[in-house]
Protein backbone atom coordinates (compact mmCIF):
# COMPACT_ATOMS: atom_id res chain seq x y z
CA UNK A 1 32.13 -11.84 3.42
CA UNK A 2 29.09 -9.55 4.59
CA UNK A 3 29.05 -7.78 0.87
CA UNK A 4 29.39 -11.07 -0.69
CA UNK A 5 26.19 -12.54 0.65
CA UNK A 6 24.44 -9.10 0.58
CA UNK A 7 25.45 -9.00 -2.94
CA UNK A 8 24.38 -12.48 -3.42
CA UNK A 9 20.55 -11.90 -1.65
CA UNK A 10 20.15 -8.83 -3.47
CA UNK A 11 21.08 -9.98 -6.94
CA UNK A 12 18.62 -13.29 -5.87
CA UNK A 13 15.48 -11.31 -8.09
CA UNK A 14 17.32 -10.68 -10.89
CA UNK A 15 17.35 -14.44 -11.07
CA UNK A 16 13.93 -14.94 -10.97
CA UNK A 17 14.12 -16.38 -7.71
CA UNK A 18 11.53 -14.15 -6.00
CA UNK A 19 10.09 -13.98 -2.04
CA UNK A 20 8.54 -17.35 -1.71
CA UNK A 21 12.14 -19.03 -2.51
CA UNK A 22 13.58 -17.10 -0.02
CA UNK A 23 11.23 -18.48 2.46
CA UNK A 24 8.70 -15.29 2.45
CA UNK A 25 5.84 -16.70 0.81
CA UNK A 26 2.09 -15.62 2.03
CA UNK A 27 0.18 -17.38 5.06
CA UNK A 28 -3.01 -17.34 6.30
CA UNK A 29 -1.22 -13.77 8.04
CA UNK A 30 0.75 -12.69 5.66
CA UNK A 31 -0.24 -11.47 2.43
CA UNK A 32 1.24 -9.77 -0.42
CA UNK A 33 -1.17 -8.21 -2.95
CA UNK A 34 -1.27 -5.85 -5.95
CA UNK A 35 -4.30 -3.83 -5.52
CA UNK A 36 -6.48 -3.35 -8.82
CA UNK A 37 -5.37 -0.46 -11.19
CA UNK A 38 -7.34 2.64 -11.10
CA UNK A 39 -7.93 5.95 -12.69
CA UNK A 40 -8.78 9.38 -11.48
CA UNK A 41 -9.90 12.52 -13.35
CA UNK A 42 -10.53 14.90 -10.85
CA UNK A 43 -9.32 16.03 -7.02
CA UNK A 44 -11.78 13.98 -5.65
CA UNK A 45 -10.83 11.37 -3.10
CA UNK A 46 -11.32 8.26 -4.33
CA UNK A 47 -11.19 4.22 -2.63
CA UNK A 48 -9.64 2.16 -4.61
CA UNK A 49 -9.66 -0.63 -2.41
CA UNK A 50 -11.38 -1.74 0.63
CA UNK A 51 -11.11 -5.19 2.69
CA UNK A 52 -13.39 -5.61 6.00
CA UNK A 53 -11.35 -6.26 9.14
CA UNK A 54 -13.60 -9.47 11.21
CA UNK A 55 -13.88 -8.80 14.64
CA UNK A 56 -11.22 -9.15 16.83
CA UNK A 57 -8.30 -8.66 14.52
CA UNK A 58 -4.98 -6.28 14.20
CA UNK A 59 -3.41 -5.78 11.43
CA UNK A 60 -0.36 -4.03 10.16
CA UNK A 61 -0.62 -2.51 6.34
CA UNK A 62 2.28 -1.25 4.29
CA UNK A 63 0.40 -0.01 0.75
CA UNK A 64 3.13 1.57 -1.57
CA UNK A 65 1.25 3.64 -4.45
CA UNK A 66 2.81 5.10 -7.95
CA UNK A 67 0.90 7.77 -9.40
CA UNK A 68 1.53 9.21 -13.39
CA UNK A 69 -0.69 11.65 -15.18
CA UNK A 70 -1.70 9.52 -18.37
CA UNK A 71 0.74 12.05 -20.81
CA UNK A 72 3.65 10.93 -18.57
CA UNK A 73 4.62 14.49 -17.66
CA UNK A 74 4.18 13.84 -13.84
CA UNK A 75 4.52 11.48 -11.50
CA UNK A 76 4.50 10.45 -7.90
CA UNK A 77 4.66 7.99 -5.62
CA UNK A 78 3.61 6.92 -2.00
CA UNK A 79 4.62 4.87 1.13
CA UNK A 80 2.34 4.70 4.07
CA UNK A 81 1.92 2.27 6.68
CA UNK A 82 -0.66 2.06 9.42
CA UNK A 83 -1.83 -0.59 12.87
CA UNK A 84 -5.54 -0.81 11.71
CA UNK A 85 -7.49 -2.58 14.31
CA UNK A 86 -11.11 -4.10 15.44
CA UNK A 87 -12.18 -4.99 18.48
CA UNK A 88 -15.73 -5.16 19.45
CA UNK A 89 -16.40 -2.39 16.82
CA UNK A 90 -15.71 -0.46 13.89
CA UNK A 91 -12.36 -0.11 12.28
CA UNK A 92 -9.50 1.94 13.76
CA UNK A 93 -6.17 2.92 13.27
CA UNK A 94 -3.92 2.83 15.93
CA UNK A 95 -1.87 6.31 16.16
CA UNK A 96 -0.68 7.74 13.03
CA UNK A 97 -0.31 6.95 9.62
CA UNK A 98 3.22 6.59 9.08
CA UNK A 99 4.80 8.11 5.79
CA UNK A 100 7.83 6.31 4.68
CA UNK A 101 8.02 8.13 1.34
CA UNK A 102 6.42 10.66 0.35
CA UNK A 103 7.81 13.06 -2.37
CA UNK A 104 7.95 16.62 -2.19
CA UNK A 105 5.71 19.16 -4.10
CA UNK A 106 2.80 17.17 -4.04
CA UNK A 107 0.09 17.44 -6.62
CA UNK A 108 -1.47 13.69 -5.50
CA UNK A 109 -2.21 11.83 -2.53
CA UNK A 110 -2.76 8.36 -1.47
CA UNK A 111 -4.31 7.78 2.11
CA UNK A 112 -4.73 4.69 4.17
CA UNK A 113 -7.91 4.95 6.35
CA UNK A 114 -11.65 3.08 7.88
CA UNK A 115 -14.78 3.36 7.38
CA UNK A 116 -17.30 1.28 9.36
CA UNK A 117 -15.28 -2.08 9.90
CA UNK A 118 -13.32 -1.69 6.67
CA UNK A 119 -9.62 -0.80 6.07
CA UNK A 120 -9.17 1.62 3.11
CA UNK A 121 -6.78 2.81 0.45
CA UNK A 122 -7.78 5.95 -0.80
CA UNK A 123 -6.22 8.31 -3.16
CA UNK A 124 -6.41 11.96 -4.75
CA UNK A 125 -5.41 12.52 -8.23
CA UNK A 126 -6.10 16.74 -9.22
CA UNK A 127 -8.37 19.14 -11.43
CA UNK A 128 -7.93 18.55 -14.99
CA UNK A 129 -5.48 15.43 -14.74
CA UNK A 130 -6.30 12.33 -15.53
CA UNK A 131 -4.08 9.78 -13.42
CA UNK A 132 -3.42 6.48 -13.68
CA UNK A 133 -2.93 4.85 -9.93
CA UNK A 134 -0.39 1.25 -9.10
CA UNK A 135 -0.65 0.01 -5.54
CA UNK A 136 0.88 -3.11 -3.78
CA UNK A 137 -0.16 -4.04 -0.14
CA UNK A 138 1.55 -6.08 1.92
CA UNK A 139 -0.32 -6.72 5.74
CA UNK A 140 0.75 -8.57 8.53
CA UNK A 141 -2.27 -10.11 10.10
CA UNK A 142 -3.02 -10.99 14.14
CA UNK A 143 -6.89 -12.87 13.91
């Protein structure tokens, strides 16, 4: 019975019933986002995106990033999560970044950090490649 309704949940997509039908859809502190495409050309870290955090407020952030060099010969990909807080000053994040995939071998990065009273994705494509960067965020928000 367990593998029938398992079966059933997962195969839920593939019908084009997505998240909100299952009851997930985005409040007020929940959201669900796909972060705007980018490019690098270089090793130079780079934000992609930045949001500003108001004051109080803890949030949890789950950004999942894909990276390909434009000729298609590599590619990467990224899972980081982080407790990014602010209360009664600048952004911070709570402990450590987790890494919930990563791959080995590395060429690229993708970070999730603050600057001032913003919560940032950054990311680090390398010399000589020019890399084409996909991001989703998903946070879970305490105001």
């Amino acid at each position: 019975m367990k593998f029938l309704l398992l079966a059933f949940i997962f195969s839920l997509p593939a019908l084009g019933v997505g998240y909100t039908r299952m009851g997930f859809s985005p409040t007020p502190n929940f959201e669900f986002m796909k972060v705007p495409d980018s490019q690098t050309t270089d090793a130079t870290e780079t934000v992609i995106h930045s949001m500003t955090l108001p004051d109080p407020a803890t949030w949890i952030v789950k950004v999942s990033c894909e990276a390909r060099k434009s000729d298609g010969s590599k590619r990467e990909g990224f899972i980081k999560t982080a407790l990014v807080y602010r209360s009664g000053g600048g952004a911070v994040i709570e402990g450590s970044v987790v890494n919930a995939f990563v791959q080995s071998g590395l060429d690229y990065d993708m970070t999730i950090g603050v600057s001032s009273n913003d919560f940032e994705i950054k990311v680090t494509g390398a010399a000589s490649d020019t890399v084409d960067w996909r991001c989703v965020m998903e946070q879970q928000k305490l105001e």
